[in-house]
N, C-alpha and C. Protein backbone atom coordinates (compact mmCIF):
# COMPACT_ATOMS: atom_id res chain seq x y z
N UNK A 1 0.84 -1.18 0.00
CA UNK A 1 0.00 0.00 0.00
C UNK A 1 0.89 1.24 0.00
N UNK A 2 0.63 2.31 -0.81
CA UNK A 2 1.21 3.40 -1.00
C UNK A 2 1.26 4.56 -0.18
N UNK A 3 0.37 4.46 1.18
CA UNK A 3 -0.15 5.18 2.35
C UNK A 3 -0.34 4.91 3.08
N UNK A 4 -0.97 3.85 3.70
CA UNK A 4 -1.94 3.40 4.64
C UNK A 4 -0.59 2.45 5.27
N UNK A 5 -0.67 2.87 6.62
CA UNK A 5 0.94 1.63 7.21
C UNK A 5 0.31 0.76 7.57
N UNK A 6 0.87 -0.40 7.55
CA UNK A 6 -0.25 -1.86 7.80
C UNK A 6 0.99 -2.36 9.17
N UNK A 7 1.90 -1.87 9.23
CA UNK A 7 2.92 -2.62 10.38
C UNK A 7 4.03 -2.08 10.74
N UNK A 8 4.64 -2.19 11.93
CA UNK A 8 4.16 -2.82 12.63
C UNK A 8 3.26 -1.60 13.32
N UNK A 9 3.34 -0.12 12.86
CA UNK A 9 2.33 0.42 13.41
C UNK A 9 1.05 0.82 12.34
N UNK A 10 -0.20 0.30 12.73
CA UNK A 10 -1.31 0.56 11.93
C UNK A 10 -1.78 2.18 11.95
N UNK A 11 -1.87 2.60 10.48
CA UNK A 11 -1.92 3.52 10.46
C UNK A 11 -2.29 4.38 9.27
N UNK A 12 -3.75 4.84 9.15
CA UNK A 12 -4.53 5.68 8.05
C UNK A 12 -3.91 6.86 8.07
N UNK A 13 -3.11 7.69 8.59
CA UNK A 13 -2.99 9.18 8.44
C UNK A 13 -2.61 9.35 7.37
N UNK A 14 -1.58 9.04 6.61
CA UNK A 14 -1.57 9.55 5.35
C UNK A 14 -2.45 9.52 4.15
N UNK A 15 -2.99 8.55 4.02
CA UNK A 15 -3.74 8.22 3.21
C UNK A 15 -4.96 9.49 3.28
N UNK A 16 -5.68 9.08 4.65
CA UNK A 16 -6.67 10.20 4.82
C UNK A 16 -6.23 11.25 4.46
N UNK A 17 -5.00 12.08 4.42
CA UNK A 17 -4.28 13.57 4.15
C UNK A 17 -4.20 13.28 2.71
N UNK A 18 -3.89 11.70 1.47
CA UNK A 18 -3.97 11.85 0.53
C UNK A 18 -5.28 12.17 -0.06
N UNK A 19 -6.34 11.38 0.40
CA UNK A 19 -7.96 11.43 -0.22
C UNK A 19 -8.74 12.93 0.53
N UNK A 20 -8.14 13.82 0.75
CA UNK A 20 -8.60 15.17 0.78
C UNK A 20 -8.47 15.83 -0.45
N UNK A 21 -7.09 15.65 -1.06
CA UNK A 21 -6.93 16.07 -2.57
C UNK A 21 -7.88 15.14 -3.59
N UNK A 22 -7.47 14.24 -3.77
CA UNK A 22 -7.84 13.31 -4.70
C UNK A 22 -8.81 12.02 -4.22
N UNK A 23 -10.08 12.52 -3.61
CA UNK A 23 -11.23 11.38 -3.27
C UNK A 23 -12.25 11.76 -4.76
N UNK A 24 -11.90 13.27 -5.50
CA UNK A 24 -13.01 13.54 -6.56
C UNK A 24 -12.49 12.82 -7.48
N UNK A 25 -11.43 12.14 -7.49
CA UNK A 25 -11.05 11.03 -8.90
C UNK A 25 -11.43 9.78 -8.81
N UNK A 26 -11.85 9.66 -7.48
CA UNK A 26 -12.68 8.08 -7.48
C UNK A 26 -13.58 8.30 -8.09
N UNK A 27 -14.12 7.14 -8.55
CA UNK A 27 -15.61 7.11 -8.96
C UNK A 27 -16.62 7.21 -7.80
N UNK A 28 -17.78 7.46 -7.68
CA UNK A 28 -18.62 7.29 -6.48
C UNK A 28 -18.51 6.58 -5.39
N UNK A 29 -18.62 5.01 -6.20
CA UNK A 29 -19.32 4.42 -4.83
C UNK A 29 -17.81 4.03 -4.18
N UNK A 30 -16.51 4.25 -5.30
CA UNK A 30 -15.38 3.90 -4.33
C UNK A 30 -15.07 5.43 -2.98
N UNK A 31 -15.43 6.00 -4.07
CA UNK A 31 -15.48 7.38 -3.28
C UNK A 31 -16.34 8.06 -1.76
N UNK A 32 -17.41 6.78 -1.44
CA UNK A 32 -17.95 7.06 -0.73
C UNK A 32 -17.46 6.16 0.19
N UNK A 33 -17.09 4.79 -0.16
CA UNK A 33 -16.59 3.79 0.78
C UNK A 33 -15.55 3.92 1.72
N UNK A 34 -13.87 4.88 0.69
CA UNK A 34 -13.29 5.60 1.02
C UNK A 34 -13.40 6.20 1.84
N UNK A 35 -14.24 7.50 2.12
CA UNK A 35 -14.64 8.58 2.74
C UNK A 35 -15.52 8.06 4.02
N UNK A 36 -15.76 7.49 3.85
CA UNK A 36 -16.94 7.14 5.34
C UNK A 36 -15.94 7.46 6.16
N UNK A 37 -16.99 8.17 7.25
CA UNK A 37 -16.28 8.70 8.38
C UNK A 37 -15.65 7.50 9.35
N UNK A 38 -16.42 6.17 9.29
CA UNK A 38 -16.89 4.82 10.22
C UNK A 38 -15.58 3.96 9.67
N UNK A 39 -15.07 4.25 7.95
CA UNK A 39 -14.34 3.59 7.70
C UNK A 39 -12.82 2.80 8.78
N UNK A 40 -12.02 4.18 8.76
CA UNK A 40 -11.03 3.58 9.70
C UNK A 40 -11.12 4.39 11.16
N UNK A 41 -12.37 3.94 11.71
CA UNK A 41 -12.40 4.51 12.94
C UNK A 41 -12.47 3.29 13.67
N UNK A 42 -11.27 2.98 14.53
CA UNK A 42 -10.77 1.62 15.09
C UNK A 42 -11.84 1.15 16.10
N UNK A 43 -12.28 2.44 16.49
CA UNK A 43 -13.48 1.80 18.24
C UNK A 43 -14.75 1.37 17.31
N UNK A 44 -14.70 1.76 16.12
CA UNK A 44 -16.39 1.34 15.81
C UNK A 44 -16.67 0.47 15.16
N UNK A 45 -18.04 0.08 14.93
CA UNK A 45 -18.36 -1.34 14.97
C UNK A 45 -18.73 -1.86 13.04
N UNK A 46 -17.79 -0.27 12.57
CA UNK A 46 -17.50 -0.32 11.03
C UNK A 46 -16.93 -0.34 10.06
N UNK A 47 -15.58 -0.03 11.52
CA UNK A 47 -14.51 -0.52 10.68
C UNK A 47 -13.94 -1.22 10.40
N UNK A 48 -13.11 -1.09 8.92
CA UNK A 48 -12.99 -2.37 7.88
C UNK A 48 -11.74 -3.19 8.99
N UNK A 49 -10.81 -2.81 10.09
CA UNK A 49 -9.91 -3.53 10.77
C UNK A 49 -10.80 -5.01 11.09
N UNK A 50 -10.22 -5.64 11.16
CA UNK A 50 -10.45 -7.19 12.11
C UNK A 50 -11.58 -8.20 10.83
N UNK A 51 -12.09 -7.71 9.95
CA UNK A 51 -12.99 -8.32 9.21
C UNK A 51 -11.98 -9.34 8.42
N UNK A 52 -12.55 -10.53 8.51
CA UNK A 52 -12.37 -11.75 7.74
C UNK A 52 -12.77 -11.91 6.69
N UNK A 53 -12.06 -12.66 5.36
CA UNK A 53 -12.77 -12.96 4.35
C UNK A 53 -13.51 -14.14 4.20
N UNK A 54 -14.98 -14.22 4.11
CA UNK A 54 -15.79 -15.28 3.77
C UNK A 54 -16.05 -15.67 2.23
N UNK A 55 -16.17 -14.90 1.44
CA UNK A 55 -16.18 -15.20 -0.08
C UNK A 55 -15.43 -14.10 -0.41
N UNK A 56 -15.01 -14.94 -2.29
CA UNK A 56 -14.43 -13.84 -3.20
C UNK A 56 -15.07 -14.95 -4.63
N UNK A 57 -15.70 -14.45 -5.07
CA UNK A 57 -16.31 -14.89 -6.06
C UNK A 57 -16.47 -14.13 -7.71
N UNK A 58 -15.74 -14.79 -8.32
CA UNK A 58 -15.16 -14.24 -9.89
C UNK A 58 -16.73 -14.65 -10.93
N UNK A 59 -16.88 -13.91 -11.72
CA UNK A 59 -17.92 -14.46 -12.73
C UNK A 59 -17.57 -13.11 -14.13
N UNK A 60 -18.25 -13.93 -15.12
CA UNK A 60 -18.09 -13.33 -16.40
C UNK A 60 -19.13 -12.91 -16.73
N UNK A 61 -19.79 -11.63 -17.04
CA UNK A 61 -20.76 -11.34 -16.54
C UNK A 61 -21.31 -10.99 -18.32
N UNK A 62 -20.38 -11.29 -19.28
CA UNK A 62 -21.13 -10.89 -20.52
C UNK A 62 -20.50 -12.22 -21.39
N UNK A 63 -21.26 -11.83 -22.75
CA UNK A 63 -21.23 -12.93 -24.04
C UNK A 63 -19.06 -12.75 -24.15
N UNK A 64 -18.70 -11.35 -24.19
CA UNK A 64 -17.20 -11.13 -24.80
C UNK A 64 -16.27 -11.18 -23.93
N UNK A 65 -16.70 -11.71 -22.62
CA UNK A 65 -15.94 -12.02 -21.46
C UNK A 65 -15.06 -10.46 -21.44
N UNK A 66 -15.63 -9.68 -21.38
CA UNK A 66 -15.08 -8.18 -21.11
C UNK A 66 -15.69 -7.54 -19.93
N UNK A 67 -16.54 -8.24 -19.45
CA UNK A 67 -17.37 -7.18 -18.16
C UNK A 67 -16.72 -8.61 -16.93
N UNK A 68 -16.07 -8.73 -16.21
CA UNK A 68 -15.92 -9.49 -15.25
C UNK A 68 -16.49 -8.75 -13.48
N UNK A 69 -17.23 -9.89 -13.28
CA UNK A 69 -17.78 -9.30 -11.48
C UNK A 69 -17.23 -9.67 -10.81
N UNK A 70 -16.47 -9.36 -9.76
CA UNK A 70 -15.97 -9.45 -8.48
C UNK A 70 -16.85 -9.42 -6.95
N UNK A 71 -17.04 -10.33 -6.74
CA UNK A 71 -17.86 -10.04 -5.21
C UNK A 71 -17.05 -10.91 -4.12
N UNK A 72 -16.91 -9.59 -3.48
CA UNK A 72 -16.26 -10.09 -2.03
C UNK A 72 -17.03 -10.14 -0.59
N UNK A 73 -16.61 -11.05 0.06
CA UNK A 73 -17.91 -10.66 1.31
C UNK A 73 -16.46 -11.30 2.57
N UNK A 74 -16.85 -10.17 3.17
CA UNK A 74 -15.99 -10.30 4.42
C UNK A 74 -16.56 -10.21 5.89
N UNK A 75 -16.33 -11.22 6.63
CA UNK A 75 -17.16 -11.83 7.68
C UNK A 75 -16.76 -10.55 9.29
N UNK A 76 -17.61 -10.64 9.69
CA UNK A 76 -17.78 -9.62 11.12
C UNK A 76 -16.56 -10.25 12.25
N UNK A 77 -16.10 -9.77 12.81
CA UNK A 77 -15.26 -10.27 14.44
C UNK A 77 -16.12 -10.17 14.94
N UNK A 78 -16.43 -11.15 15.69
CA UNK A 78 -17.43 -11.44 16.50
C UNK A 78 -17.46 -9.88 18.07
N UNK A 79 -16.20 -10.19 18.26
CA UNK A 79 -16.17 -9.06 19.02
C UNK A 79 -16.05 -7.39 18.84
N UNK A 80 -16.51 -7.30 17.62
CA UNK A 80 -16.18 -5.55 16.95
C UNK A 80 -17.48 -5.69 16.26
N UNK A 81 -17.82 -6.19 15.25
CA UNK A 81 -18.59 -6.10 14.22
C UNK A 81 -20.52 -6.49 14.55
N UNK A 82 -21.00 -5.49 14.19
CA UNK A 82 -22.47 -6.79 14.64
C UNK A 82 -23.17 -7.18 12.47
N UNK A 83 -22.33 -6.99 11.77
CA UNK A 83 -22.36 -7.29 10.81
C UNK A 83 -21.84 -7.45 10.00
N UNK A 84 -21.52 -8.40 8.17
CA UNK A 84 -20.62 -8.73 7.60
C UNK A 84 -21.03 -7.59 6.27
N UNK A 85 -19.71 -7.48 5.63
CA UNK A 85 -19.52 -6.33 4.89
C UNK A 85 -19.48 -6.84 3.15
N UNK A 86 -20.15 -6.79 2.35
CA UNK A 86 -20.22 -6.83 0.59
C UNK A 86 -19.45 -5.86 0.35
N UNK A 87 -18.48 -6.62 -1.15
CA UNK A 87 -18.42 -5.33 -1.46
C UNK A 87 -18.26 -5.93 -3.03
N UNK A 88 -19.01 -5.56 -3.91
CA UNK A 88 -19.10 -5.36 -5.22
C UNK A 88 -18.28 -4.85 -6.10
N UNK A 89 -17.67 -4.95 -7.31
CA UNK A 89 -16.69 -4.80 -8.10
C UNK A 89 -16.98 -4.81 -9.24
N UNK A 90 -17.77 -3.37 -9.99
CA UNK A 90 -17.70 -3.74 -11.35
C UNK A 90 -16.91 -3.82 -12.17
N UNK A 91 -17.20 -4.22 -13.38
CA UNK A 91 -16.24 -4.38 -14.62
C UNK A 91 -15.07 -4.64 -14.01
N UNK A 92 -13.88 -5.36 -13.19
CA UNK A 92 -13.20 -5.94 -12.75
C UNK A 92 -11.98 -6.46 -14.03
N UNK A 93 -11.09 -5.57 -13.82
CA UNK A 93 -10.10 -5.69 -15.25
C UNK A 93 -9.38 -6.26 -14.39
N UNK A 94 -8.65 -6.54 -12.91
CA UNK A 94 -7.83 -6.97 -12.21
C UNK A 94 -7.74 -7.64 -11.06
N UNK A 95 -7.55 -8.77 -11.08
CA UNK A 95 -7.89 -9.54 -9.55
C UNK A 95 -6.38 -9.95 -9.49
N UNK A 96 -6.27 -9.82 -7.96
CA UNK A 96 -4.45 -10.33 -7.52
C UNK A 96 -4.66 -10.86 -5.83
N UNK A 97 -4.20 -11.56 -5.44
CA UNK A 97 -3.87 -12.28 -4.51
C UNK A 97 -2.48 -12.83 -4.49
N UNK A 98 -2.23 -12.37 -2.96
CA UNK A 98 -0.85 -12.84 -2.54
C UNK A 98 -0.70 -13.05 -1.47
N UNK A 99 -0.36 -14.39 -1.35
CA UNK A 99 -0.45 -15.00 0.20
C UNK A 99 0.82 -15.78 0.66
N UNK A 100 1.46 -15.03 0.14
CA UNK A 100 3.53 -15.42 0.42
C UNK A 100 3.48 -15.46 1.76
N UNK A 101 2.53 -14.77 3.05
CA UNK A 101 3.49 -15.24 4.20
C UNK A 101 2.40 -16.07 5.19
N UNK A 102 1.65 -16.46 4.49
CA UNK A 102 1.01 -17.70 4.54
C UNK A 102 1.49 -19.22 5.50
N UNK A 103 1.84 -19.25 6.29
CA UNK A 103 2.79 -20.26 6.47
C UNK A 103 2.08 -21.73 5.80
N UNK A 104 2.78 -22.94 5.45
CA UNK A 104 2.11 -24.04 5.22
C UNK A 104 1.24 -24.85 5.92
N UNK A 105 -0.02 -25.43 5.30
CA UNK A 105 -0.64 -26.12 6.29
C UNK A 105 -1.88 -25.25 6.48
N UNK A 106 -1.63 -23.56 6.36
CA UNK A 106 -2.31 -22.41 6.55
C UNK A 106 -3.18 -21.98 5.83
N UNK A 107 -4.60 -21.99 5.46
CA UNK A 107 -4.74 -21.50 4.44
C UNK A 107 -5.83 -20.25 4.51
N UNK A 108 -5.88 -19.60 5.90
CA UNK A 108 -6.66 -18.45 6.19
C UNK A 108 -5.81 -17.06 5.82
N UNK A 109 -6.07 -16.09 5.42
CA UNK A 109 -5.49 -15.19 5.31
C UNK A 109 -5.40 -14.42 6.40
N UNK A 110 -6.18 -14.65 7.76
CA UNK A 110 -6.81 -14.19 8.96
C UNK A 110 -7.20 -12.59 8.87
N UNK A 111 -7.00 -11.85 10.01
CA UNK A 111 -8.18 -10.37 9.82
C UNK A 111 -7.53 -9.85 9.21
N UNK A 112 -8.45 -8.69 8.62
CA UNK A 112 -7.79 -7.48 7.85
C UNK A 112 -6.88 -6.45 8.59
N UNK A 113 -6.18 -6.10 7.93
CA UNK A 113 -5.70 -5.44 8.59
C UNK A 113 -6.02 -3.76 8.37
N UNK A 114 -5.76 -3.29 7.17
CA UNK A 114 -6.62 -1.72 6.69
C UNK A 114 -6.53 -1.97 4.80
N UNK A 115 -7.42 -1.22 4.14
CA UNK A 115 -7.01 -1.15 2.69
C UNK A 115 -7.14 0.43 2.55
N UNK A 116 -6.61 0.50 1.09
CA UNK A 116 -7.09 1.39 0.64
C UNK A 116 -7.35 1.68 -1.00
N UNK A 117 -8.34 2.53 -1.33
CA UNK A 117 -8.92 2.83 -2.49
C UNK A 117 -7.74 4.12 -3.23
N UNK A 118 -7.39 3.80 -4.60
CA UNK A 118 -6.61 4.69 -5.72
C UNK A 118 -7.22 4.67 -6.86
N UNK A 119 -7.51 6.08 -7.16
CA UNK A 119 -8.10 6.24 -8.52
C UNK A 119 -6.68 5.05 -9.61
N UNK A 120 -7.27 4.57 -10.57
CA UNK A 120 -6.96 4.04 -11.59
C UNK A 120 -7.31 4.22 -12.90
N UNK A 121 -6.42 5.14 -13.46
CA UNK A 121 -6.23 5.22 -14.54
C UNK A 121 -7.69 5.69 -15.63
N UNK A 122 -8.38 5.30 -16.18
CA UNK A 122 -9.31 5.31 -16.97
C UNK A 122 -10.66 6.03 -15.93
N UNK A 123 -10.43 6.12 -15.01
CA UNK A 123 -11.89 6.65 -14.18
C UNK A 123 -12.05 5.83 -13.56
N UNK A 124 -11.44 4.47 -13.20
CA UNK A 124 -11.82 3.36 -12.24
C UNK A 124 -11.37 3.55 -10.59
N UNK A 125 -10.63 2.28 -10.38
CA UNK A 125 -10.28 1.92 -8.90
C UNK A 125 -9.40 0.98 -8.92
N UNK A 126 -8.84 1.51 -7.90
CA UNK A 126 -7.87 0.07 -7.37
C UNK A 126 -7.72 -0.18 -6.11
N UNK A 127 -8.74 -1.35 -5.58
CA UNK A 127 -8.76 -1.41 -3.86
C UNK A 127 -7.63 -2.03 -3.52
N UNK A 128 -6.77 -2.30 -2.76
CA UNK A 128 -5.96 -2.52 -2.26
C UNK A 128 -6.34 -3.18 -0.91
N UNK A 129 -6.18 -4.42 0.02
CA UNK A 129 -6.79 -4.54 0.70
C UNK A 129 -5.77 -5.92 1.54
N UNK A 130 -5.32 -5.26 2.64
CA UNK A 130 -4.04 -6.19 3.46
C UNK A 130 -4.38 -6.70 4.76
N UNK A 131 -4.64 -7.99 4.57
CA UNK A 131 -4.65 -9.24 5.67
C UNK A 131 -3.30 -9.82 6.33
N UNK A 132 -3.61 -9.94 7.41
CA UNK A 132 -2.04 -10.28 8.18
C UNK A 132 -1.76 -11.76 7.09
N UNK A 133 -2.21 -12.22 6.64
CA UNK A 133 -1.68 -13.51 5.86
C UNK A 133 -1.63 -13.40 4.42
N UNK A 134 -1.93 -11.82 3.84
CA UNK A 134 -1.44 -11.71 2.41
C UNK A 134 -2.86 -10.48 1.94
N UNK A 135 -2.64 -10.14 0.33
CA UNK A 135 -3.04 -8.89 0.20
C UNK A 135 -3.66 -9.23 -0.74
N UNK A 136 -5.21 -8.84 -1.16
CA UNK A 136 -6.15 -9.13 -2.25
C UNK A 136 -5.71 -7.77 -3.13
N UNK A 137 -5.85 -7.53 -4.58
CA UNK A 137 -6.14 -6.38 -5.02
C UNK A 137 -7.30 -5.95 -6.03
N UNK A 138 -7.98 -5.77 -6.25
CA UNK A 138 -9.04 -5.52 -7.63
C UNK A 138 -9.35 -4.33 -8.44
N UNK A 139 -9.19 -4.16 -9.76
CA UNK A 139 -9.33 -2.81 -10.42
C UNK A 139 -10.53 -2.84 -10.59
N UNK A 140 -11.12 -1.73 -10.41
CA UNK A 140 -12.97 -2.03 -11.32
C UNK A 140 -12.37 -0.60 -11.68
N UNK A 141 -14.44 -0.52 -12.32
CA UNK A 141 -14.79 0.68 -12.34
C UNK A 141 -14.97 1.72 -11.69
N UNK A 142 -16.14 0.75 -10.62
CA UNK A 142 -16.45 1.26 -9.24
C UNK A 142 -17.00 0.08 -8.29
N UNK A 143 -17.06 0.37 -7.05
CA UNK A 143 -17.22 -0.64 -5.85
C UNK A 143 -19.12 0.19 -5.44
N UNK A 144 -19.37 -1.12 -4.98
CA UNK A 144 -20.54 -1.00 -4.11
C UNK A 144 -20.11 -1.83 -2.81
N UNK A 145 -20.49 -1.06 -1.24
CA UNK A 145 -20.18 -1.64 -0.18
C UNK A 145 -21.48 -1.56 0.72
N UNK A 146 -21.71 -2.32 0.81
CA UNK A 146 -23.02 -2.40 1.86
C UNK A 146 -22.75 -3.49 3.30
N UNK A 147 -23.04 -2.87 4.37
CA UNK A 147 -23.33 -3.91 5.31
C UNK A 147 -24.83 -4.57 5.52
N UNK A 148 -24.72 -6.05 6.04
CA UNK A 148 -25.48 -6.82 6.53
C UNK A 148 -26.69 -5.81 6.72
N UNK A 149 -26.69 -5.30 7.88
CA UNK A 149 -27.91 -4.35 8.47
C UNK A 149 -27.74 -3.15 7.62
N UNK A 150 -27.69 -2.93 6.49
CA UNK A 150 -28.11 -1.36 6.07
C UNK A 150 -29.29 -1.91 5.19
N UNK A 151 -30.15 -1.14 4.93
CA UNK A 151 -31.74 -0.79 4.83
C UNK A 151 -31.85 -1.39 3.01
């Protein structure tokens, strides 16, 4: 991650000081996911810290295999969270996983640790998103994030 310190001290400040300039080059809904106030606020029961991944699910969503969907769903800590978090990925030009410190035998990536959202290139996104056992990445267009309990 290009901002966001994942170790050994956790830490949004820069990032947040970057997405004051440049949150209007996200697209929306990355732009809003980004921006939530709840995002990296460690005491609350919304932020993305400690969430587990329960699915990541790839599909081809047209005849020219050019629109690819990404859906991720990442599971609540029982002790932080009272709900699990979607998050949607359109048009999905890039999926990456890396789970180098993984030890063997291992195959949880365990909690999150923080991500973060970068405009990409064409008007899209690039989430970025680091688990103590390795780092997902996905380009879309734009993200949709909804929790469990929202309306």
């Amino acid at each position: 991650m290009r901002y966001v310190k994942t170790g050994p001290v956790i830490d949004p400040g820069d990032y947040l000081e970057y997405l004051q300039g440049a949150a209007n080059q996200l697209p929306a809904g990355a732009r809003a996911f980004a921006t939530a106030e709840w995002h990296y606020d460690f005491h609350g029961a919304r932020c993305v810290k400690d969430l587990e991944l329960g699915l990541l699910e790839v599909s081809d969503a047209g005849d020219q295999g050019q629109c690819v969907s990404v859906d991720l769903y990442l599971l609540p800590n029982k002790f932080k969270h009272a709900a699990g978090l979607r998050i949607q990925y359109a048009d999905a030009s890039r999926l990456a996983m890396s789970t180098g410190s993984v030890p063997l035998g291992h195959h949880r990536l365990g909690p999150l640790i923080l991500d973060d959202l970068l405009p990409d290139g064409e008007g899209g996104c690039a989430h970025e998103i680091a688990f103590h056992g390795g780092i997902i990445t996905v380009v879309a267009t734009d993200i949709v994030a909804r929790w469990d309990n929202d309306a």
